[in-house]
C-alpha atoms as a PDB file:
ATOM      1  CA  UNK A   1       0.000   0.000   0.000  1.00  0.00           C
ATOM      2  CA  UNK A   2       1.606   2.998  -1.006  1.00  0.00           C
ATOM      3  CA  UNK A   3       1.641   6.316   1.240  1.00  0.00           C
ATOM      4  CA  UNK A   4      -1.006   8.008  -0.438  1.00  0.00           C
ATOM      5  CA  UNK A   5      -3.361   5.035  -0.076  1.00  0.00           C
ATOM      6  CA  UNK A   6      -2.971   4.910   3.707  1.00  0.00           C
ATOM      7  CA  UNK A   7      -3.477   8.402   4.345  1.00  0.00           C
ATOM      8  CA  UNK A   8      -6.558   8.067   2.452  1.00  0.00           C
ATOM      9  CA  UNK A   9      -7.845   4.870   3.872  1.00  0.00           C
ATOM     10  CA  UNK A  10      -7.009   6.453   7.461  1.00  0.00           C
ATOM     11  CA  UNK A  11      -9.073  10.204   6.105  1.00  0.00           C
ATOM     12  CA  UNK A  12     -12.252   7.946   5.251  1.00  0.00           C
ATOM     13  CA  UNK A  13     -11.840   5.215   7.769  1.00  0.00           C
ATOM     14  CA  UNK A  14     -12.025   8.402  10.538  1.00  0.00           C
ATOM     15  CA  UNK A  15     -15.091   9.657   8.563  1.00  0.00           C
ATOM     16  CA  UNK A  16     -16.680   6.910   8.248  1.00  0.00           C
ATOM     17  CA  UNK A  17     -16.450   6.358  12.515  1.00  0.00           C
ATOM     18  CA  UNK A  18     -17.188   9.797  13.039  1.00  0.00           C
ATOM     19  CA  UNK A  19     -20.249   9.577  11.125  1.00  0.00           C
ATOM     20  CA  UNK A  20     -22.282   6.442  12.658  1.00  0.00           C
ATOM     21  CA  UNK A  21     -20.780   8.061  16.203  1.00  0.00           C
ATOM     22  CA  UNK A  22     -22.860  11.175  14.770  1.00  0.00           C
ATOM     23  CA  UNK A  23     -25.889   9.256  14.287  1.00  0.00           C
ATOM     24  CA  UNK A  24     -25.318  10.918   9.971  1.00  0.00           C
ATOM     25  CA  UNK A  25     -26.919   7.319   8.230  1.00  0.00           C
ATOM     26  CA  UNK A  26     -26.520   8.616   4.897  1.00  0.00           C
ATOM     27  CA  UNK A  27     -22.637   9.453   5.323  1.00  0.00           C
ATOM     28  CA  UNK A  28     -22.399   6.460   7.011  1.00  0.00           C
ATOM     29  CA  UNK A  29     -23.986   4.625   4.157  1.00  0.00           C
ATOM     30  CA  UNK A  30     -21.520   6.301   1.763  1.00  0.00           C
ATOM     31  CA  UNK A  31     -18.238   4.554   3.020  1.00  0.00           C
ATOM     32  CA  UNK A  32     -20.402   1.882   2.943  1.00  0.00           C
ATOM     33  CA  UNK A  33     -19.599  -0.769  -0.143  1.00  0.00           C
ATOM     34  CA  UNK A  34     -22.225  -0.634  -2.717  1.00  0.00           C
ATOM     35  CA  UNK A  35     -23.066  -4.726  -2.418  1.00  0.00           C
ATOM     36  CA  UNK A  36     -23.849  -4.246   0.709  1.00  0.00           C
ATOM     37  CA  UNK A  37     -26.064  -1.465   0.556  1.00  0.00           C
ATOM     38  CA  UNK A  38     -27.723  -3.050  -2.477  1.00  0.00           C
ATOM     39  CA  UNK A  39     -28.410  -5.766  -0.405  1.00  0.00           C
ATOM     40  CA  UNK A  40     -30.238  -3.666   2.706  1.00  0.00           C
ATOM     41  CA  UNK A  41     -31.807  -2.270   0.279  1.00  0.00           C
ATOM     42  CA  UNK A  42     -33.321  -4.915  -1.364  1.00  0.00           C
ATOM     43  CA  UNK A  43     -34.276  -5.975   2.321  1.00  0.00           C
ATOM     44  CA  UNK A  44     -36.831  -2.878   2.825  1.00  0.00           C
ATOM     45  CA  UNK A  45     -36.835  -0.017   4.036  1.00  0.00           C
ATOM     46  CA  UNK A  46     -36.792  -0.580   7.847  1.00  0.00           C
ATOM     47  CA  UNK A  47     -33.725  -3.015   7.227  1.00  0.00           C
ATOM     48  CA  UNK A  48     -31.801  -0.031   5.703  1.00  0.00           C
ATOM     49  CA  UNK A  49     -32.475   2.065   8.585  1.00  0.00           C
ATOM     50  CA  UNK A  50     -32.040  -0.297  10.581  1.00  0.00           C
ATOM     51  CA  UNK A  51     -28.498  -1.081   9.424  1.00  0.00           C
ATOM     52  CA  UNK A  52     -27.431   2.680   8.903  1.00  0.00           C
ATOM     53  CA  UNK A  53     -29.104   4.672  11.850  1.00  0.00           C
ATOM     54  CA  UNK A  54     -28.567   2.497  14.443  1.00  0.00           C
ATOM     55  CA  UNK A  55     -27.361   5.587  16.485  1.00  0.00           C
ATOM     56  CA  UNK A  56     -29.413   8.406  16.964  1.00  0.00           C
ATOM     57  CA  UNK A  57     -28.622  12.078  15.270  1.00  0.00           C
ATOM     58  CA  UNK A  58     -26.800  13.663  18.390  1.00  0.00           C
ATOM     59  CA  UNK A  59     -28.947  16.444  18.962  1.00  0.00           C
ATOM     60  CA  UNK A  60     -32.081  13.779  19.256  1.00  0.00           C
ATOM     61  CA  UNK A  61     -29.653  11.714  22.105  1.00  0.00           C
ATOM     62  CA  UNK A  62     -30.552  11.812  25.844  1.00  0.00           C
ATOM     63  CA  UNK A  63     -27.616  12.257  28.407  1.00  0.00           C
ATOM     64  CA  UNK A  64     -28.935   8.475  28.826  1.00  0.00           C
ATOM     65  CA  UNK A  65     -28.698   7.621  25.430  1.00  0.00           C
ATOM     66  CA  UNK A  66     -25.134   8.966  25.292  1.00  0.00           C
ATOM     67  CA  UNK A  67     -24.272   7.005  28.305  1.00  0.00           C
ATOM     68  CA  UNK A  68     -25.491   3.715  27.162  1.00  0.00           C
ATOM     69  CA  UNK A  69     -24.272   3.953  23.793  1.00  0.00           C
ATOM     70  CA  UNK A  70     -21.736   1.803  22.166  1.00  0.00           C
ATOM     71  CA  UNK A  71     -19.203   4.416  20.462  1.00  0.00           C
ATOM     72  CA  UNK A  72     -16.269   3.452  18.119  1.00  0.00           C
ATOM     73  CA  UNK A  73     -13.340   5.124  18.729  1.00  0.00           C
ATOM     74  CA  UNK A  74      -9.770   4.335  17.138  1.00  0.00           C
ATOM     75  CA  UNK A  75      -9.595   2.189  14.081  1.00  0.00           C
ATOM     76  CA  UNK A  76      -6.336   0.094  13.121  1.00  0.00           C
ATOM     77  CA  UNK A  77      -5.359  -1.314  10.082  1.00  0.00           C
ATOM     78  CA  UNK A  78      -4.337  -5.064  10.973  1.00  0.00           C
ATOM     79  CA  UNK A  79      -3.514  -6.605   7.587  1.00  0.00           C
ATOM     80  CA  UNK A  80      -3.603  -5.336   3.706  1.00  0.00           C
ATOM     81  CA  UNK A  81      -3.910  -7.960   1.305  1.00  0.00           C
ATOM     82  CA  UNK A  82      -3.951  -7.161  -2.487  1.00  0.00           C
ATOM     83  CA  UNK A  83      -5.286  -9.440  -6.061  1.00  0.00           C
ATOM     84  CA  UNK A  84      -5.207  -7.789  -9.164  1.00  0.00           C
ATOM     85  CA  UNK A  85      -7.207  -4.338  -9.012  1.00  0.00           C
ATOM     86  CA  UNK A  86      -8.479  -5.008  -5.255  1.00  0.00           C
ATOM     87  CA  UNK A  87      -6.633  -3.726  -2.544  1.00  0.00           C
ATOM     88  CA  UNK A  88      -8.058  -4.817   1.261  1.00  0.00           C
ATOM     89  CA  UNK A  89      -7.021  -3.554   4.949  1.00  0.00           C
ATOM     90  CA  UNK A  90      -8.665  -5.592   8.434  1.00  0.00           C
ATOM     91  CA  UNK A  91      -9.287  -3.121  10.276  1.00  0.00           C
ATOM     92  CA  UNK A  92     -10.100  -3.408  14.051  1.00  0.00           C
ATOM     93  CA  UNK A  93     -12.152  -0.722  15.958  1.00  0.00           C
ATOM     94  CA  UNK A  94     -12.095  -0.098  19.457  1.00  0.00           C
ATOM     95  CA  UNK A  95     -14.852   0.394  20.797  1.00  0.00           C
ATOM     96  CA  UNK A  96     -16.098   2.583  24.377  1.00  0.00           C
ATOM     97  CA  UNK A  97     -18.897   2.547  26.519  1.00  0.00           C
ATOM     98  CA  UNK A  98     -19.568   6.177  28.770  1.00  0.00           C
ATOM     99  CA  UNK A  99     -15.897   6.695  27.819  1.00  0.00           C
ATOM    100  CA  UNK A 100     -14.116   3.500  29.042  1.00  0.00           C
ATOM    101  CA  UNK A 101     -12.813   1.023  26.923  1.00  0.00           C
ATOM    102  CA  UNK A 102     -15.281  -2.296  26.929  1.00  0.00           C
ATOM    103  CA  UNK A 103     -12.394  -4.742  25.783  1.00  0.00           C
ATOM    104  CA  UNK A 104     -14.393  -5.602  22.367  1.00  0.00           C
ATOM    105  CA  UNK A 105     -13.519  -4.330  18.792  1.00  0.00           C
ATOM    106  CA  UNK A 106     -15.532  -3.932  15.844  1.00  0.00           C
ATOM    107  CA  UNK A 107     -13.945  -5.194  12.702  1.00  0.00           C
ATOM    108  CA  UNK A 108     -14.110  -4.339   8.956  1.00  0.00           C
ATOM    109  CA  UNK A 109     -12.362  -4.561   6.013  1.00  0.00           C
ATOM    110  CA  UNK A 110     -11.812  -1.721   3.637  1.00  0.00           C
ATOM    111  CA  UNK A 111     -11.767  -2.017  -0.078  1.00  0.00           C
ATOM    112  CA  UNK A 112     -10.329   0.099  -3.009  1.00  0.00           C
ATOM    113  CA  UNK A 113      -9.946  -0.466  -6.492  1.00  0.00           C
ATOM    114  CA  UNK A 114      -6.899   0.136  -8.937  1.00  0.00           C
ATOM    115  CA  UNK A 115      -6.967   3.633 -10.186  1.00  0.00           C
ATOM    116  CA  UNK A 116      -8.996   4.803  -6.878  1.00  0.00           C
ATOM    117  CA  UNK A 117      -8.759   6.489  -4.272  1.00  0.00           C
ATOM    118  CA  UNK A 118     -11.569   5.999  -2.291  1.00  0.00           C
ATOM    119  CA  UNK A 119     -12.356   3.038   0.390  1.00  0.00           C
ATOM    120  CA  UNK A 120     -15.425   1.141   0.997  1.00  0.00           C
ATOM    121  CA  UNK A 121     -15.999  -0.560   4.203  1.00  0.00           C
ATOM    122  CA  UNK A 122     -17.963  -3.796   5.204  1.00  0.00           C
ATOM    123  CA  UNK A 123     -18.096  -5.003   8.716  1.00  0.00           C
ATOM    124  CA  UNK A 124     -17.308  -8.528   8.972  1.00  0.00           C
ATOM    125  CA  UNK A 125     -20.626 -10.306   9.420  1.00  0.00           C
ATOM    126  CA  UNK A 126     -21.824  -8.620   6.043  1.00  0.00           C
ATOM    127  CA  UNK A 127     -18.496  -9.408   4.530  1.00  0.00           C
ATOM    128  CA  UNK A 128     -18.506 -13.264   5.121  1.00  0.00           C
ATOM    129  CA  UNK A 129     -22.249 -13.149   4.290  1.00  0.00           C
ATOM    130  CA  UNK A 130     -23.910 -13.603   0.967  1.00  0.00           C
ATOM    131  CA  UNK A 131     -23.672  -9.558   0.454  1.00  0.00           C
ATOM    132  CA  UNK A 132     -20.676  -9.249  -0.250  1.00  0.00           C
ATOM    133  CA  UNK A 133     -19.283 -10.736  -3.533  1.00  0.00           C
ATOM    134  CA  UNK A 134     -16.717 -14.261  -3.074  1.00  0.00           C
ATOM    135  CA  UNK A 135     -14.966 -13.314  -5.463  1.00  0.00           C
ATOM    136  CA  UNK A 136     -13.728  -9.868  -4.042  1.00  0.00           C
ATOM    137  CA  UNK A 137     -13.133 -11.046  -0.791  1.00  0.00           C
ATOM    138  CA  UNK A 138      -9.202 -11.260  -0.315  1.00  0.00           C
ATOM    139  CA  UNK A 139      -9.394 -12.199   3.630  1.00  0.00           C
ATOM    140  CA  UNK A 140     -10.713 -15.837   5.312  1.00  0.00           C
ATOM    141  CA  UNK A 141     -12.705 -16.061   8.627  1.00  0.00           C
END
């Protein structure tokens, strides 16, 4: 992975964590790979939702709400594999509770394409599940 590639996978990895902490579904939809949107989608309406807004807009969150909620903080690239035109990082996510560490990580893998900049995520359960493609997938469970 060359320099410029990991600066940009770190810009939209932080974007992407910073949106869903924001409760902003659509941006968090958009570093979102298109499979597995296409595949909430084709789910309904309420799965889609479901899926992207699973944190409340901040300024509809309770002081409760903030305190129970899961928030991601730090993501780490683990591993970059590379095939032909695909390019993949693991990436774990730490993730806090009312500010302290709960000793759990969230994990996706990133995607980009030859001749691209930009990174897609998928968080493992939808990328060892029939939404994402087999034959992009350069990592094993």
């Amino acid at each position: 992975m060359s320099t410029e590639q990991e600066m940009e996978l770190n810009h939209s990895l932080n974007n992407m964590i910073q949106a869903r902490n924001d409760g902003d579904g659509l941006s968090y939809l958009n570093f979102t790979h298109p499979s597995i949107v296409k595949y909430y989608k084709s789910k309904g309406d309420s799965a889609l939702i479901k899926k992207f807004q699973e944190v409340e807009k901040g300024n509809s969150r309770s002081y409760e709400d903030d305190q129970e909620m899961v928030y991601w903080g730090t993501g780490y690239v683990k591993e970059v594999k590379s095939k032909d035109s695909i390019l993949q990082a693991r990436i774990e996510i730490k993730l806090y509770q009312d500010h302290v560490d709960i000793d759990s990580t969230a994990v996706f893998y990133a995607t980009s394409y030859s001749g691209e900049t930009d990174w897609l995520f998928a968080q493992d359960l939808d990328y060892f599940s029939k939404a994402f493609p087999v034959n992009q997938r350069l990592f094993s469970k």
